[in-house]
N, C-alpha and C. Protein backbone atom coordinates (compact mmCIF):
# COMPACT_ATOMS: atom_id res chain seq x y z
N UNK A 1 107.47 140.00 85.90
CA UNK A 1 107.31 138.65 85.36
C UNK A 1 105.84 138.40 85.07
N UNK A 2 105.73 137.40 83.98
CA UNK A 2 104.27 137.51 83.35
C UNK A 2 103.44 136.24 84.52
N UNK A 3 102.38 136.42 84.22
CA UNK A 3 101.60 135.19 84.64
C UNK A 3 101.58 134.31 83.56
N UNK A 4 101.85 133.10 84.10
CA UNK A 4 101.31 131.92 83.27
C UNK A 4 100.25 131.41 83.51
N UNK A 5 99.41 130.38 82.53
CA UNK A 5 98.27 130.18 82.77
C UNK A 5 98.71 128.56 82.53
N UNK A 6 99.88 128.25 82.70
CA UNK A 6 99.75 126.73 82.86
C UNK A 6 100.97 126.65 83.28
N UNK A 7 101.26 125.26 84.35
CA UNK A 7 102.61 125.14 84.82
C UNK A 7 103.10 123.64 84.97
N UNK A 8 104.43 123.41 85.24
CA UNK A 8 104.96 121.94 84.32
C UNK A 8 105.67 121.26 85.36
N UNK A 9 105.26 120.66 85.84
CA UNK A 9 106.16 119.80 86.54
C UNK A 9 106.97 118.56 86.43
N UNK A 10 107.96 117.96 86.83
CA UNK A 10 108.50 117.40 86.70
C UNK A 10 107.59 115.90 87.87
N UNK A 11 107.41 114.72 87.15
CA UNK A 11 106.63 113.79 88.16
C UNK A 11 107.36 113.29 89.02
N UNK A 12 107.20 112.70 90.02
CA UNK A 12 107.30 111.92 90.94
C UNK A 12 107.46 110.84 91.10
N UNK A 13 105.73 110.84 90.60
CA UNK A 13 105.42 109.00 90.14
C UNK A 13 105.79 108.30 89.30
N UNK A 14 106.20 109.13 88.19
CA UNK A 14 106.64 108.10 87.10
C UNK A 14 108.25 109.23 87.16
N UNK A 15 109.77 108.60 87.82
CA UNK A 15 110.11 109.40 87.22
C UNK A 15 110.80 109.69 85.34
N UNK A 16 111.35 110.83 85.42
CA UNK A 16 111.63 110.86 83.73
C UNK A 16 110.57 111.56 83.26
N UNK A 17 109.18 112.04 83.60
CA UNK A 17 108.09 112.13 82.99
C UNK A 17 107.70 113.62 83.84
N UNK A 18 108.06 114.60 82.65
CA UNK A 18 107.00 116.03 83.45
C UNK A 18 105.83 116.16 82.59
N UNK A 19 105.10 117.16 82.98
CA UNK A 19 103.78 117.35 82.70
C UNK A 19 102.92 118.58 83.12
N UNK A 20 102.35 119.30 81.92
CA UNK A 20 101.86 120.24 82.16
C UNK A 20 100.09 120.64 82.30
N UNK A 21 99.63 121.53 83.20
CA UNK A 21 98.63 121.51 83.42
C UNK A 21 97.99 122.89 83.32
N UNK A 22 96.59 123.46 83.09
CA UNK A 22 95.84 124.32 83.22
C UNK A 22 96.09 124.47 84.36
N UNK A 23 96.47 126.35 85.46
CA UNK A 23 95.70 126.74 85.75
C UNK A 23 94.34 127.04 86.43
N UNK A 24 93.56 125.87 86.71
CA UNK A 24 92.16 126.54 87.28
C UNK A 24 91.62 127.51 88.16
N UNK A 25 91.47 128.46 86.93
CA UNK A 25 90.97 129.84 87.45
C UNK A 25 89.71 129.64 87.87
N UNK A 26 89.08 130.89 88.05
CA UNK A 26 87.48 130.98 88.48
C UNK A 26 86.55 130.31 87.22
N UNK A 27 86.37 130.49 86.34
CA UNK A 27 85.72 130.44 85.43
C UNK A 27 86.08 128.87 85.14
N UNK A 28 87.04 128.32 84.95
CA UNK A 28 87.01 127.12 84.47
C UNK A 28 86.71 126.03 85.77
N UNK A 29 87.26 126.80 86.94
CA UNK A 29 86.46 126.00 87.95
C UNK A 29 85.02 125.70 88.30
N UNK A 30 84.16 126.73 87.95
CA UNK A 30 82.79 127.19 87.83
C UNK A 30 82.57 125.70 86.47
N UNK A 31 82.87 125.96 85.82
CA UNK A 31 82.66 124.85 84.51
C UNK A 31 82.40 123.95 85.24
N UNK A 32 83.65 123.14 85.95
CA UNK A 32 83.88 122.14 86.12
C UNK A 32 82.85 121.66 87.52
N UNK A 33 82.62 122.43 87.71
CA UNK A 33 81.71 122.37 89.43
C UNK A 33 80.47 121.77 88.45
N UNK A 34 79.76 122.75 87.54
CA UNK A 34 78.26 122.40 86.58
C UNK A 34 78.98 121.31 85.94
N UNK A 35 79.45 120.64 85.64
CA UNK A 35 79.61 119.59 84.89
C UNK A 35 79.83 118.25 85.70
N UNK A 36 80.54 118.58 86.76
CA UNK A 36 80.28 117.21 87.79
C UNK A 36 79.49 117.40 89.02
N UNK A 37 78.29 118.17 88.70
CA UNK A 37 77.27 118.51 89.87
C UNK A 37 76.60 117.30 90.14
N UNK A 38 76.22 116.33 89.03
CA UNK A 38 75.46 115.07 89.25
C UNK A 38 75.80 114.71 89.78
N UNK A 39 77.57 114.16 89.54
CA UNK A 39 78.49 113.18 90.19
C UNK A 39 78.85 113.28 91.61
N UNK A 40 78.91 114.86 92.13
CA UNK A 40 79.36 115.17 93.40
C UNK A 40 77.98 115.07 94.51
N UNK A 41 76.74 115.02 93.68
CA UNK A 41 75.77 115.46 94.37
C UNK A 41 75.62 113.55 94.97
N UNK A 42 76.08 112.49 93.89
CA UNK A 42 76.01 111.19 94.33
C UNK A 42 76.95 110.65 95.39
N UNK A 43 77.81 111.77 95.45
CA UNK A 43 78.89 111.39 96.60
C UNK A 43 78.51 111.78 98.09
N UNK A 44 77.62 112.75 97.79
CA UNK A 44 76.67 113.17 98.92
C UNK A 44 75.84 111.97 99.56
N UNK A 45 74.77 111.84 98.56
CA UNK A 45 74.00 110.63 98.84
C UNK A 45 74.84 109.37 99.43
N UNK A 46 75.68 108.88 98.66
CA UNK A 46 76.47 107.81 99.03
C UNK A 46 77.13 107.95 100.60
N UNK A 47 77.64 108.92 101.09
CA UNK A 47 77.83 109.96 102.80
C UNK A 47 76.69 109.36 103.12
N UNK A 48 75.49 110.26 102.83
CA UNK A 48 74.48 109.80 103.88
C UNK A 48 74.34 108.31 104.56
N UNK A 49 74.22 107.50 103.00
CA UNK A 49 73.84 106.30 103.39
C UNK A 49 74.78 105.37 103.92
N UNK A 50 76.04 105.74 104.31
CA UNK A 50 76.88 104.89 104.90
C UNK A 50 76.75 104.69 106.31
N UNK A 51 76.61 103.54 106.85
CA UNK A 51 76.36 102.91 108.02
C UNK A 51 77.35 103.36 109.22
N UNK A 52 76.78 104.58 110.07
CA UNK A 52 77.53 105.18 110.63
C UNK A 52 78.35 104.12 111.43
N UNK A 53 79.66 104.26 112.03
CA UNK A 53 80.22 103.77 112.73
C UNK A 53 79.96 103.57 114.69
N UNK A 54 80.25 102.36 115.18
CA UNK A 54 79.27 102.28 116.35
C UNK A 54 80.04 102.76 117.92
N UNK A 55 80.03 103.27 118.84
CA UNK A 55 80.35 103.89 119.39
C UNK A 55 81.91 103.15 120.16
N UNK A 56 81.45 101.46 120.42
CA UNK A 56 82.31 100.51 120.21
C UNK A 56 83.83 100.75 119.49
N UNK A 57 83.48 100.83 117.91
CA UNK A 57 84.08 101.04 116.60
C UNK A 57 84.73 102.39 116.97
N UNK A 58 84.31 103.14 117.59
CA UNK A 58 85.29 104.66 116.92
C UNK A 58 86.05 104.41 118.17
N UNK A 59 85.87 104.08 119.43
CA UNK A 59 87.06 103.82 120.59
C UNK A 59 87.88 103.20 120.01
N UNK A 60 87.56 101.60 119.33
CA UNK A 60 88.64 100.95 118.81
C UNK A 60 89.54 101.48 118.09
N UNK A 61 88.79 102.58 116.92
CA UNK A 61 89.75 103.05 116.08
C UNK A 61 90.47 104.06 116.82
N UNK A 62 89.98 105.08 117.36
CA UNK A 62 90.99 105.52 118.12
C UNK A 62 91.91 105.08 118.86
N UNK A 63 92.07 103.76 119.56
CA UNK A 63 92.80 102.91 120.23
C UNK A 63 93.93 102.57 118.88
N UNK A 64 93.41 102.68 118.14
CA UNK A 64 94.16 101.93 116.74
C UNK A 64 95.50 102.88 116.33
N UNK A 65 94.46 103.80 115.88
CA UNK A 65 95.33 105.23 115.59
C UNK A 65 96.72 105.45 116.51
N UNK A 66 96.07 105.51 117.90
CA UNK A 66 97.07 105.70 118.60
C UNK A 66 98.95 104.47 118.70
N UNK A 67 97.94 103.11 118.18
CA UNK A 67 99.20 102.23 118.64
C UNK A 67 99.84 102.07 117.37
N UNK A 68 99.12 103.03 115.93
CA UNK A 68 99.89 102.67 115.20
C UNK A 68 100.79 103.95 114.62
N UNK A 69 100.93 105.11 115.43
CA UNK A 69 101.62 106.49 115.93
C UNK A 69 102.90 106.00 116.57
N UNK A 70 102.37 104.75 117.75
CA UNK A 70 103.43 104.49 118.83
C UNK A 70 104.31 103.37 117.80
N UNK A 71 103.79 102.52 117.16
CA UNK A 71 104.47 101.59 116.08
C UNK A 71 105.69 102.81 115.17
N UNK A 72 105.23 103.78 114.50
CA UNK A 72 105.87 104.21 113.54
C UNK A 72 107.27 105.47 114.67
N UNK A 73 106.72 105.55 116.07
CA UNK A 73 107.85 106.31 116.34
C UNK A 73 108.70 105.56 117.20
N UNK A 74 108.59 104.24 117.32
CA UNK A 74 109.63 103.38 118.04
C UNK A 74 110.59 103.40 117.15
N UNK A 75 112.21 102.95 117.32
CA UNK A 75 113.51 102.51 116.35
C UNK A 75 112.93 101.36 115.76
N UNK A 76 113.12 100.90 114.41
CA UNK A 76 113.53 100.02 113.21
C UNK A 76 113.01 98.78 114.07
N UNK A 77 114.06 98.51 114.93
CA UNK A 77 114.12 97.03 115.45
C UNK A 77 113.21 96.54 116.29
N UNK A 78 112.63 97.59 117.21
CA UNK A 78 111.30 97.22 117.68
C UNK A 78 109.91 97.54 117.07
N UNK A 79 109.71 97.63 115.96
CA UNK A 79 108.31 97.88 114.97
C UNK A 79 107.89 96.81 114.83
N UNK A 80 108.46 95.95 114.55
CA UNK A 80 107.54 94.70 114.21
C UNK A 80 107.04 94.04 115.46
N UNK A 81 107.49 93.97 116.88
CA UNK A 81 107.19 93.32 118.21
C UNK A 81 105.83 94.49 118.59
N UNK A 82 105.77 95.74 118.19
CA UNK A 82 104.81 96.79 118.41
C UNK A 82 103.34 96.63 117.68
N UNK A 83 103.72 96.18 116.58
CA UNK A 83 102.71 96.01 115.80
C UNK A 83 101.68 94.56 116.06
N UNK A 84 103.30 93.54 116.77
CA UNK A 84 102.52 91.94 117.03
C UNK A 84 101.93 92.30 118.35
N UNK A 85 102.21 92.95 119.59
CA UNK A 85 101.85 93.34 120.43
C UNK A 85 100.19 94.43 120.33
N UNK A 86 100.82 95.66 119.91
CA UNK A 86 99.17 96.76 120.10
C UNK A 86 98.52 96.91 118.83
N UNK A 87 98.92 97.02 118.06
CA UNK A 87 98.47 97.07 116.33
C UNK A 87 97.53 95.89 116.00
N UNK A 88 98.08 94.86 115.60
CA UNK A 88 97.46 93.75 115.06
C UNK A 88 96.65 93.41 116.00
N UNK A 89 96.43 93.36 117.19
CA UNK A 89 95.30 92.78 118.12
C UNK A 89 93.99 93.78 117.78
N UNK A 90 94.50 94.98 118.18
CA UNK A 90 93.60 96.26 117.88
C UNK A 90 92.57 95.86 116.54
N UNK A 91 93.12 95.70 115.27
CA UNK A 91 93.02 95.84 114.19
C UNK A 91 91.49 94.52 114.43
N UNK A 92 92.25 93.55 114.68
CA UNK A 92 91.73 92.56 114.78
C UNK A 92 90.70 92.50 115.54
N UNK A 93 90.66 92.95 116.16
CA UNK A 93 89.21 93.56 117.60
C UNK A 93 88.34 94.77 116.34
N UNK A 94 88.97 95.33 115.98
CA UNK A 94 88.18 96.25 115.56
C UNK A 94 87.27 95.78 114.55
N UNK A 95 87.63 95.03 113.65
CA UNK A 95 87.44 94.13 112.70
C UNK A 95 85.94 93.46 112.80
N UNK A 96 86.03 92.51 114.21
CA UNK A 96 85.28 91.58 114.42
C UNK A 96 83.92 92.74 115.39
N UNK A 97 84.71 93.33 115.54
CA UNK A 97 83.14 94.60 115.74
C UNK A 97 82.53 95.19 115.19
N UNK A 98 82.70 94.73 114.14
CA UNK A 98 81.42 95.30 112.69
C UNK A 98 80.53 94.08 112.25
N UNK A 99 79.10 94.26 112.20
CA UNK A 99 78.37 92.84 111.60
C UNK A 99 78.68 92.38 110.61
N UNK A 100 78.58 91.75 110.08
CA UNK A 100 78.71 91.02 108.91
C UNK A 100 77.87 91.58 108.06
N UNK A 101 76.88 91.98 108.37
CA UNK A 101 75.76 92.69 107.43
C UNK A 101 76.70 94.06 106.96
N UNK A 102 77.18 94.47 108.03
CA UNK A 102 77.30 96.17 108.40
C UNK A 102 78.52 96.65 107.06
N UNK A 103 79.49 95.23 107.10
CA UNK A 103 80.64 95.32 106.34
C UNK A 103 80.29 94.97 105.26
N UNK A 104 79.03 94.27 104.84
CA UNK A 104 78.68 94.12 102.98
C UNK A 104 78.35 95.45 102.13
N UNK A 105 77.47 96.30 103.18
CA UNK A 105 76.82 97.18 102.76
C UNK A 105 77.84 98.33 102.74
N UNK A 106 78.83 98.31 103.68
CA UNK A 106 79.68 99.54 103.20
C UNK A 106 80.96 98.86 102.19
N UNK A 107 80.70 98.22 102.07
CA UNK A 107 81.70 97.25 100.94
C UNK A 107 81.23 97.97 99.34
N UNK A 108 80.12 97.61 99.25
CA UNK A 108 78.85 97.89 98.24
C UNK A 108 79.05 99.60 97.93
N UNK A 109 79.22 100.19 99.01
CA UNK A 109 78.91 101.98 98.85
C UNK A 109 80.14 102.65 98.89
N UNK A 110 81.37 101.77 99.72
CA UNK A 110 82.47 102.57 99.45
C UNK A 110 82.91 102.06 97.95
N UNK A 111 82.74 101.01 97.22
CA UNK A 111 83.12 100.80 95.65
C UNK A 111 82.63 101.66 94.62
N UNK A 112 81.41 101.85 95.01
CA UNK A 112 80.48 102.81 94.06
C UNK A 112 81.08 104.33 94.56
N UNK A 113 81.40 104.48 95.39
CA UNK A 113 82.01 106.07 96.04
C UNK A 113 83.51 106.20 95.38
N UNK A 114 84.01 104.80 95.41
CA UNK A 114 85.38 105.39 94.66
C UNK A 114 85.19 105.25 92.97
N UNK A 115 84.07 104.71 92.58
CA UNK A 115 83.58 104.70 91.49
C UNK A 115 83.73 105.69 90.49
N UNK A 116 82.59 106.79 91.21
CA UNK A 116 82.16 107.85 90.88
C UNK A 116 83.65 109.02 91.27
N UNK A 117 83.77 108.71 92.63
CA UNK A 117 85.38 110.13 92.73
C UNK A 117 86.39 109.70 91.27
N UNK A 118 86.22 108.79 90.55
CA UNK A 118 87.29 108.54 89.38
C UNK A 118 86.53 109.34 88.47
N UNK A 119 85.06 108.91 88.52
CA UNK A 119 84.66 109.68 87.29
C UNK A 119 85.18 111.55 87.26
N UNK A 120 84.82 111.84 88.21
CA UNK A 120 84.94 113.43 88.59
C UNK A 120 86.99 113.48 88.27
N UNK A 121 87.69 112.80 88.76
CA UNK A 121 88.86 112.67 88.45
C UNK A 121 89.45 113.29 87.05
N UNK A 122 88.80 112.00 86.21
CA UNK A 122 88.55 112.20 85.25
C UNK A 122 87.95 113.35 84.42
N UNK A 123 87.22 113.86 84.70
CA UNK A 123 87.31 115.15 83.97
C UNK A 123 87.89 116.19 84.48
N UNK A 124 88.26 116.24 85.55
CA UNK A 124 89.48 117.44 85.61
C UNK A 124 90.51 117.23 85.03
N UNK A 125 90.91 115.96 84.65
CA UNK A 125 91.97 115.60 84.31
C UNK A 125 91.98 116.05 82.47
N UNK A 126 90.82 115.24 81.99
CA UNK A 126 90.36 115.87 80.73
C UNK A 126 90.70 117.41 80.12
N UNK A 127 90.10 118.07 81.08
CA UNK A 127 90.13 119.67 80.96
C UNK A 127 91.11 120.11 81.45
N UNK A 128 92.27 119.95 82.64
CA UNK A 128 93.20 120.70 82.74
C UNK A 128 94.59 120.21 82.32
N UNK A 129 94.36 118.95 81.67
CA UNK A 129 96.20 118.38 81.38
C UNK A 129 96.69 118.96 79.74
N UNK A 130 97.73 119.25 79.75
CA UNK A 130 98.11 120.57 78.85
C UNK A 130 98.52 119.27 77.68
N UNK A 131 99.89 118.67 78.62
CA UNK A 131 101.19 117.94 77.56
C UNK A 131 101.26 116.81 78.75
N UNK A 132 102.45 115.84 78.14
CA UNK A 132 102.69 114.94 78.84
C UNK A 132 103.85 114.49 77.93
N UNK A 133 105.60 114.81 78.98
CA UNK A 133 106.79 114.36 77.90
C UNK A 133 107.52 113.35 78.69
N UNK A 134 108.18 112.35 78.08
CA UNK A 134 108.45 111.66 78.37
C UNK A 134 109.92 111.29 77.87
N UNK A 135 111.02 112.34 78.17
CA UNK A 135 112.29 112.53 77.32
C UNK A 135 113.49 112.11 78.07
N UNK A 136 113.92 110.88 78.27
CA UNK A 136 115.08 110.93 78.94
C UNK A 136 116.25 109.57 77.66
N UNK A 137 117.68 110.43 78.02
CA UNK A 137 118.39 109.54 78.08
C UNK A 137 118.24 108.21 77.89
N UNK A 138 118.45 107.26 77.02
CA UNK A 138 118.27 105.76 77.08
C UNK A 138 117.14 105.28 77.82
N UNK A 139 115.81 105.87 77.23
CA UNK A 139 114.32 105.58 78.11
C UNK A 139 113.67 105.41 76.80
N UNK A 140 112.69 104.80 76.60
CA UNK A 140 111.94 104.44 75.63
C UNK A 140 110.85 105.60 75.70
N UNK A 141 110.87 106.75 76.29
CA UNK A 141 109.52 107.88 76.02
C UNK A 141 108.55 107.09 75.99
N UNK A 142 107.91 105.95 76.60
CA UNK A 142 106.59 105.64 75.91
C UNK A 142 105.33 106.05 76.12
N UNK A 143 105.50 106.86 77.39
CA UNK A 143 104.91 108.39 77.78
C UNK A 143 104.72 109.88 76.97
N UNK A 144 105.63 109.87 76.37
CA UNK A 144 105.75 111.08 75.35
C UNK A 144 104.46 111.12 74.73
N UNK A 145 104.19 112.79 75.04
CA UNK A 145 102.81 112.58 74.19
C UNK A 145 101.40 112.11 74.15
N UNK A 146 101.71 111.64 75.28
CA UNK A 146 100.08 110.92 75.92
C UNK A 146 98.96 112.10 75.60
N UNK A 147 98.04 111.56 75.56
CA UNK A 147 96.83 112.46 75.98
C UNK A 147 96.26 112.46 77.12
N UNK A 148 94.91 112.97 77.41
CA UNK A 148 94.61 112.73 78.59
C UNK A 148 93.59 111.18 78.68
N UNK A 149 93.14 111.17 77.35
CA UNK A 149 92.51 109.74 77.30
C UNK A 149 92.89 109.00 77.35
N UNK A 150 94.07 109.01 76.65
CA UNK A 150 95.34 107.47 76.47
C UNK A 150 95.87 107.48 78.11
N UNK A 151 95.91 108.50 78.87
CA UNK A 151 96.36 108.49 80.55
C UNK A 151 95.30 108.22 81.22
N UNK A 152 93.85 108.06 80.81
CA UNK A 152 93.01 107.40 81.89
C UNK A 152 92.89 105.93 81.31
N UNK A 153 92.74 105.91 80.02
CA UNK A 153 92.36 104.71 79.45
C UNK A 153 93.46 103.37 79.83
N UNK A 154 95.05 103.83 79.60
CA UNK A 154 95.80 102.98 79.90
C UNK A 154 97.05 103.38 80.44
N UNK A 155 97.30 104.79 80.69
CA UNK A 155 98.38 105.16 81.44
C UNK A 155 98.25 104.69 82.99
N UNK A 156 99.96 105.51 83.55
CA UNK A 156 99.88 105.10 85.12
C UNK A 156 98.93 104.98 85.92
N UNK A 157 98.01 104.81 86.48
CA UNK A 157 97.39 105.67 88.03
C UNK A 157 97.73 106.39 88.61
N UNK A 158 99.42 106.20 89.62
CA UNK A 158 99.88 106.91 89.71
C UNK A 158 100.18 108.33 89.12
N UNK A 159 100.62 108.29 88.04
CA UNK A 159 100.84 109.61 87.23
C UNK A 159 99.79 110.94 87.33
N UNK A 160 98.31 109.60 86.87
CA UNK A 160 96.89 110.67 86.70
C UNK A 160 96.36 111.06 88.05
N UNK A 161 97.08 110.10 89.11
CA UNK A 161 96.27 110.56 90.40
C UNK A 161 96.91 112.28 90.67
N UNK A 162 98.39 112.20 90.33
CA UNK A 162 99.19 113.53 90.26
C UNK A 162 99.37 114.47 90.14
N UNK A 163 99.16 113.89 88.68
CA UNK A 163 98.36 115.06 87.96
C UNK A 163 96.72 115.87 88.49
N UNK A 164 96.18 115.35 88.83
CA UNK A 164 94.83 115.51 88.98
C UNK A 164 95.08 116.47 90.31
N UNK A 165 95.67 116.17 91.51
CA UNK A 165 95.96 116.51 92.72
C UNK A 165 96.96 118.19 92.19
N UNK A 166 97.91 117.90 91.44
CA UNK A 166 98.38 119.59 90.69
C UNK A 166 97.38 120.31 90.37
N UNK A 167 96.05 119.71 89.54
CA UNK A 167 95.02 120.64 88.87
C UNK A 167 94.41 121.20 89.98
N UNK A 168 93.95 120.18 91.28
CA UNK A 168 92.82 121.20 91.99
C UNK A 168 93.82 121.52 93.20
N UNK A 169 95.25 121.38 92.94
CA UNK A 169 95.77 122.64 94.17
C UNK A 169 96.44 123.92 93.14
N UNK A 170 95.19 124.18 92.05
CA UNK A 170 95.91 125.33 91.44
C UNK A 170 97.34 125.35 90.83
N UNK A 171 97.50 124.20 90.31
CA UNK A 171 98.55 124.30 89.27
C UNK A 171 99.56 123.37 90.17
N UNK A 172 99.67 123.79 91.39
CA UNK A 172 100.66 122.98 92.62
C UNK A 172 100.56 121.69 92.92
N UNK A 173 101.67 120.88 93.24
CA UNK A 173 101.99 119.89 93.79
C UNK A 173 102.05 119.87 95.42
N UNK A 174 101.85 118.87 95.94
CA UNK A 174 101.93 118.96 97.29
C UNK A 174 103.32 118.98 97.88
N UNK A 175 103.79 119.58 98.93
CA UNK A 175 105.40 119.67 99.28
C UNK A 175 105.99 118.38 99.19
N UNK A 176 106.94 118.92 98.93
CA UNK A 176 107.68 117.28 98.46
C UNK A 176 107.89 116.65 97.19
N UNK A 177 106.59 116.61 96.31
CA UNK A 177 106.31 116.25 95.28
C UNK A 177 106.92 117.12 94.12
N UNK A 178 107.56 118.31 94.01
CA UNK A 178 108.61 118.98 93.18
C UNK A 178 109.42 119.94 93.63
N UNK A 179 110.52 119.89 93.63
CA UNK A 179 111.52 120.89 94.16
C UNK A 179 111.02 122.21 93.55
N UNK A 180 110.47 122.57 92.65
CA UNK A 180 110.07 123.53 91.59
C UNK A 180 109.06 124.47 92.34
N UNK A 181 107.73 123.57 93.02
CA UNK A 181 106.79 124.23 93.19
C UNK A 181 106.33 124.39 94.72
N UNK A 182 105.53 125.39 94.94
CA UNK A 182 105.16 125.73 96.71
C UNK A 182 104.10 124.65 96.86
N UNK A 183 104.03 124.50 98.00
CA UNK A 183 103.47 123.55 98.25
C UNK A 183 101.34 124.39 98.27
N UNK A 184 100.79 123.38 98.31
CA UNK A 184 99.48 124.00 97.85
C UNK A 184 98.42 123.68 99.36
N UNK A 185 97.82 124.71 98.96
CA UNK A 185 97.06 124.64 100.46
C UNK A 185 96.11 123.14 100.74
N UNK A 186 95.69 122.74 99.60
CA UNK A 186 95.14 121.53 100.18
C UNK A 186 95.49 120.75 98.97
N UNK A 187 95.66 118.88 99.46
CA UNK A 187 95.98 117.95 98.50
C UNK A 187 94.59 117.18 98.52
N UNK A 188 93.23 117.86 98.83
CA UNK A 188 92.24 116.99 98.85
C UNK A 188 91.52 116.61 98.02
N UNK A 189 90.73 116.27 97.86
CA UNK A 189 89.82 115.64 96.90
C UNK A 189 88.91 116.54 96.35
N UNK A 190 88.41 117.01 95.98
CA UNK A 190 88.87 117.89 95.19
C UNK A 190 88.12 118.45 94.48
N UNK A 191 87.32 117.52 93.61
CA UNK A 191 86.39 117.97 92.71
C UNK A 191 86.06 119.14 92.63
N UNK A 192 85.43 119.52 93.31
CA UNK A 192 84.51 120.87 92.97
C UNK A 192 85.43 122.16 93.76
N UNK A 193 86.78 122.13 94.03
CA UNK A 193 87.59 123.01 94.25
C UNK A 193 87.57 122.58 95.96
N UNK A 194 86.83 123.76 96.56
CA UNK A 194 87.32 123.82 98.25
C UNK A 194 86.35 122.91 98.90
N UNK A 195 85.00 123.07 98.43
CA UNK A 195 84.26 122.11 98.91
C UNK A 195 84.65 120.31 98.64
N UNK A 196 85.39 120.20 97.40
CA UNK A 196 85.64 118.90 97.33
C UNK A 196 86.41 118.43 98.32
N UNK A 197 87.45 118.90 99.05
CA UNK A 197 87.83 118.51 99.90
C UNK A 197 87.51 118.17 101.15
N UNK A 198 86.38 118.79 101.50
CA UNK A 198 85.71 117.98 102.49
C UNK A 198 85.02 116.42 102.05
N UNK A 199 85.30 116.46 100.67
CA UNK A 199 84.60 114.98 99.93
C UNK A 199 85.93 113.79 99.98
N UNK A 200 86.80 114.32 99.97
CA UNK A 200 88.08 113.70 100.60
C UNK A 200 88.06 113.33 101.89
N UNK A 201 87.98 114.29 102.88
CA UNK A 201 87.93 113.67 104.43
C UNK A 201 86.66 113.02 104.49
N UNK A 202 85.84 113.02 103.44
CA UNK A 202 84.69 111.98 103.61
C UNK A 202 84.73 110.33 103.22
N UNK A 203 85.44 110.58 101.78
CA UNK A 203 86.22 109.60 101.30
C UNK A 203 87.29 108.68 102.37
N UNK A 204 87.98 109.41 102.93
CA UNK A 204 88.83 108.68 104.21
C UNK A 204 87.69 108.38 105.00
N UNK A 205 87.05 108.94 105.33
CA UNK A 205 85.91 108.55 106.59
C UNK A 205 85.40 106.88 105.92
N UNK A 206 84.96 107.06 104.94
CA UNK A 206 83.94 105.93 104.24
C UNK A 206 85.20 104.32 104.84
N UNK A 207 86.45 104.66 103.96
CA UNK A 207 87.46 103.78 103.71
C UNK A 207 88.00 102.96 105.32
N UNK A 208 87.95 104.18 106.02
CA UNK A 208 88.27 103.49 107.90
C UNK A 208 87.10 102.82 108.58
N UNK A 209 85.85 103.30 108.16
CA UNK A 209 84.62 103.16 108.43
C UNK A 209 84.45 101.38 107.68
N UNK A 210 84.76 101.02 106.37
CA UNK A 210 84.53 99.99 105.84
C UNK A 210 84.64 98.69 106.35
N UNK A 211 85.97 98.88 107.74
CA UNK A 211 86.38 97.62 108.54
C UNK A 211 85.40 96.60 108.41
């Protein structure tokens, strides 16, 4: 069986709607690394300068984490008494333990951080989205045919976040996301291939950190 250099999935997010993608081999990954070196190198900076979290703050959140583990593995009927009980107090403690100063400034840096991860988005998305069909049964296609501009400019989010997440797990979807395809070693962020994904668990860091 041959290799392909592009592969098609059927979406998720939008369903009715598959979509095909580049591939990213070595070489076009290399591209794409020099072309959003500015952008990734600002996601760096933006890391640094975020107002580390205070020793206070990471107990809480860990206190958090934990009651909201114990929330999601209780039965149906007691989730909501779990959440009014250890969750929401937590949350709420955790909250009021950040300054007021502390929460403008990472307000300010996590916007500009998800700013810029769109920009980088965005051009993977540019460079690796093949097609985009939109063919069903008594459906208006109004998907059919998209480009990749007409999908950042005014398509789903959903769709392009999808898409984008297939391009840098090498053509793959994450398990779950198509009966079709293996699941891919990482669903992270991405940009610049393996290293972007540590820009993902940084990205989550920034977003829990923002309280």
């Amino acid at each position: 069986m041959s290799f392909s250099p592009t592969v098609t999935h059927p979406s998720s997010a939008v369903p009715g709607v598959t979509f095909t993608v580049h591939r990213i081999g070595f070489g076009r990954r290399t591209d794409l690394d020099l072309e959003t070196l500015k952008l990734r190198q600002r996601l760096r900076e933006l890391e640094a300068d975020h107002p580390p979290r205070s020793d206070r703050e990471k107990e809480l959140a860990e206190q958090l984490a934990i009651a909201q583990k114990k929330a999601l593995a209780v039965p149906a009927e007691e989730y909501a008494a779990v959440m009014a009980a250890d969750v929401d107090p937590l949350a709420k403690e955790l909250a009021e333990a950040v300054p007021a100063e502390t929460k403008k400034r990472r307000a300010v840096l996590n916007e500009e951080y998800m700013m810029v991860e769109n920009q980088i988005q965005a051009v993977w998305i540019r460079r690796g989205l093949v097609s985009i069909e939109h063919r069903v049964a008594d459906d208006k296609g109004e998907l059919d045919g998209m480009t990749a501009d007409e999908l950042l400019d005014h398509g789903p989010p959903a769709l392009a976040i999808e898409i984008y997440e297939a391009l840098t797990g090498d053509g793959k979807l994450k398990d779950g996301e198509s009966k079709n395809s293996p699941p891919p070693t990482t669903s992270g962020e991405r940009a610049d291939g393996q290293s972007q994904s540590t820009t993902a668990e940084s990205a989550a860091a920034l977003q829990a950190a923002g309280t």
